[in-house]
C-alpha atoms as a PDB file:
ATOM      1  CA  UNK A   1      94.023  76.633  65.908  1.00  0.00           C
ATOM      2  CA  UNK A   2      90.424  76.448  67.197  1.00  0.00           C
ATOM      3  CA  UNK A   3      87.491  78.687  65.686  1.00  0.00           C
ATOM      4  CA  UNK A   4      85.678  77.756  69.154  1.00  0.00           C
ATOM      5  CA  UNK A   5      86.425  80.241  71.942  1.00  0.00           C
ATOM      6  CA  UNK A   6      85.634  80.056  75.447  1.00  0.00           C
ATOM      7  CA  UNK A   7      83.036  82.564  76.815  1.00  0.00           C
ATOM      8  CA  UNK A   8      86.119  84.144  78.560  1.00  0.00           C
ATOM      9  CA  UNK A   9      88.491  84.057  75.472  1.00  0.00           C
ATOM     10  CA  UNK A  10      84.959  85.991  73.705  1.00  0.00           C
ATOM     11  CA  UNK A  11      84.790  88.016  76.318  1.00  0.00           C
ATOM     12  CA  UNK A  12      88.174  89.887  75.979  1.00  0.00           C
ATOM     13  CA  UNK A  13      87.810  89.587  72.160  1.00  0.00           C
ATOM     14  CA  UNK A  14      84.431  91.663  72.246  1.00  0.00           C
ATOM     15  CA  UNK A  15      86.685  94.583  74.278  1.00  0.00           C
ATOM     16  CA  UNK A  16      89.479  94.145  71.757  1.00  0.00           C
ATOM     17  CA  UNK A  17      87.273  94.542  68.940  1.00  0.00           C
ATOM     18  CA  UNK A  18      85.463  97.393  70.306  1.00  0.00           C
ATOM     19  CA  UNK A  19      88.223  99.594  70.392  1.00  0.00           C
ATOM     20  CA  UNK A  20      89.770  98.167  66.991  1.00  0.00           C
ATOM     21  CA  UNK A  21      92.593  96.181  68.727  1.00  0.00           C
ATOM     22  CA  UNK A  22      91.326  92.551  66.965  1.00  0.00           C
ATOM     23  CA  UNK A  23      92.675  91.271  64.686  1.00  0.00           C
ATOM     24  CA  UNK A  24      90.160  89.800  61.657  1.00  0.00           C
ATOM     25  CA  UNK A  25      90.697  86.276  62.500  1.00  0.00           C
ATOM     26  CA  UNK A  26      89.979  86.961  66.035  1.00  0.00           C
ATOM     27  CA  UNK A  27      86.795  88.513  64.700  1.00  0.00           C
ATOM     28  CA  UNK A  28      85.759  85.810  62.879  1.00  0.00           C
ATOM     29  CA  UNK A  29      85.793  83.610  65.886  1.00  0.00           C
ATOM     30  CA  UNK A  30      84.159  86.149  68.147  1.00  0.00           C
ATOM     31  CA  UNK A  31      80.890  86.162  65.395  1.00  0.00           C
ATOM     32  CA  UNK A  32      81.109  82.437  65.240  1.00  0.00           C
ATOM     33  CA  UNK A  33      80.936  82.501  68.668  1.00  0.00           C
ATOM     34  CA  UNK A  34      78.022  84.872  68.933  1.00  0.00           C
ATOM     35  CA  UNK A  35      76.050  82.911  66.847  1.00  0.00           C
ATOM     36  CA  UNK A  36      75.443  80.163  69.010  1.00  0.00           C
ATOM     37  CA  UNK A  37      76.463  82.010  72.671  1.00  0.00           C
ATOM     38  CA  UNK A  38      73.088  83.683  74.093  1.00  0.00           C
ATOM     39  CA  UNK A  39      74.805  85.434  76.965  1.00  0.00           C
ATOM     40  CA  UNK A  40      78.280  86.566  75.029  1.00  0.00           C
ATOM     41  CA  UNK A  41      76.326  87.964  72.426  1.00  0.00           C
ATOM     42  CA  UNK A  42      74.159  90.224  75.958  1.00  0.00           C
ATOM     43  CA  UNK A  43      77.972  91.187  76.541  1.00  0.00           C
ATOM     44  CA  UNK A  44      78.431  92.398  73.415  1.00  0.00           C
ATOM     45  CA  UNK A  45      75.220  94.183  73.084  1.00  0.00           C
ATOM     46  CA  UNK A  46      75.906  95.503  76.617  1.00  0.00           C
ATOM     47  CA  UNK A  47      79.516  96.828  75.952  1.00  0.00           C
ATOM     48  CA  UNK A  48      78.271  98.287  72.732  1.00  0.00           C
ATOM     49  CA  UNK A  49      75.496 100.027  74.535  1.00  0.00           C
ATOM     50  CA  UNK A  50      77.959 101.209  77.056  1.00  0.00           C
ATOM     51  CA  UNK A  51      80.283 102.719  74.502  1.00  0.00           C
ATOM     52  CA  UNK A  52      77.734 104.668  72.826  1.00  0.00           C
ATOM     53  CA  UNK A  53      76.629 106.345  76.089  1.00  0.00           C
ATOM     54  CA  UNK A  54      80.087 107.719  76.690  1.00  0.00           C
ATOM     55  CA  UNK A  55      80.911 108.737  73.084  1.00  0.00           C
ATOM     56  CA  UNK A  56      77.418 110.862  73.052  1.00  0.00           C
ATOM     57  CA  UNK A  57      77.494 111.732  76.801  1.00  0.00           C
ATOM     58  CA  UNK A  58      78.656 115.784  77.207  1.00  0.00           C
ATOM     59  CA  UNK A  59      80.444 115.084  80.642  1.00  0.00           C
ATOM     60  CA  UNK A  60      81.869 118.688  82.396  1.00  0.00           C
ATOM     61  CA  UNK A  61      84.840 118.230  84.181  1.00  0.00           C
ATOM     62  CA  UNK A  62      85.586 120.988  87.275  1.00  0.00           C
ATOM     63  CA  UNK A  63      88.976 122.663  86.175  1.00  0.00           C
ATOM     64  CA  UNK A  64      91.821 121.780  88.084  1.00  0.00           C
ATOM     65  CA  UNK A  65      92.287 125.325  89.768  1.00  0.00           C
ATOM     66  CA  UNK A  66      88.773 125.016  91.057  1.00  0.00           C
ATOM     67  CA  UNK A  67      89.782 121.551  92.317  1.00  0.00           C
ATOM     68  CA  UNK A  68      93.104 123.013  94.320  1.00  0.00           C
ATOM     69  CA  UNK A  69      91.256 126.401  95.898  1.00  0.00           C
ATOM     70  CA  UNK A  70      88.436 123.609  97.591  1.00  0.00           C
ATOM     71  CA  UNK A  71      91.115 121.468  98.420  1.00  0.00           C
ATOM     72  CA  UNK A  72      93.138 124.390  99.987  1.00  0.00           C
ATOM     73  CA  UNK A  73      89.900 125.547 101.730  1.00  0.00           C
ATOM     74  CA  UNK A  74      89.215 122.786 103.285  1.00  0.00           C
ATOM     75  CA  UNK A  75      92.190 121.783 104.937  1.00  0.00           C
ATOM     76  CA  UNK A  76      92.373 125.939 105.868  1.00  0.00           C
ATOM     77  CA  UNK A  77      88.612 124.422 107.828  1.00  0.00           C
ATOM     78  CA  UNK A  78      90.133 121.518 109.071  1.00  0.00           C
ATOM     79  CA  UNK A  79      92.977 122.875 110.607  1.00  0.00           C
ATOM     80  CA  UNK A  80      90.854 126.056 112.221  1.00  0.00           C
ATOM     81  CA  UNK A  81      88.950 123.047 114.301  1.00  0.00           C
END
C-alpha cells in the first residue's frame, strides 16, 4: 500500500472527504498529496469553496402545485394553437 496517489485517485478522495465518506488513512494520503500537488490542492480549495456557497446559499424552490397549474396552462396554450 502506497501513500502516493494519483491526481485522479486525490481527486475522488477530496469529494469523499468532503462529505465525511474517507476514511483516515485515505486522508492521510490525500494531505500528503496536497503537500506537494499545486493543482489538487486548487481542487480542493475549489470544492471547498463550492460547498460553502451552497450550505450558506438561501435557494427558493417554486412549490410543486405552482409547477403543475403552469404546466397545465401551457399545454391548455399549446393545444388552443
Amino acid at each position: 500500500m502506497s501513500i502516493f496517489l494519483k491526481c485522479e485517485d486525490a481527486n475522488i478522495i477530496c469529494d469523499k472527504n468532503q462529505y465525511k465518506e474517507a476514511s483516515f488513512w485515505d486522508s492521510v494520503k490525500l494531505n500528503f498529496h496536497l503537500v506537494y500537488c499545486k493543482l489538487c490542492r486548487q481542487y480542493t480549495m475549489r470544492n471547498k469553496r463550492l460547498t460553502k456557497l451552497f450550505k450558506k446559499s438561501d435557494i427558493k424552490t417554486m412549490p410543486l402545485e405552482a409547477k403543475v397549474a403552469i404546466k397545465q396552462r401551457l399545454q391548455q396554450e399549446m393545444t388552443k394553437q
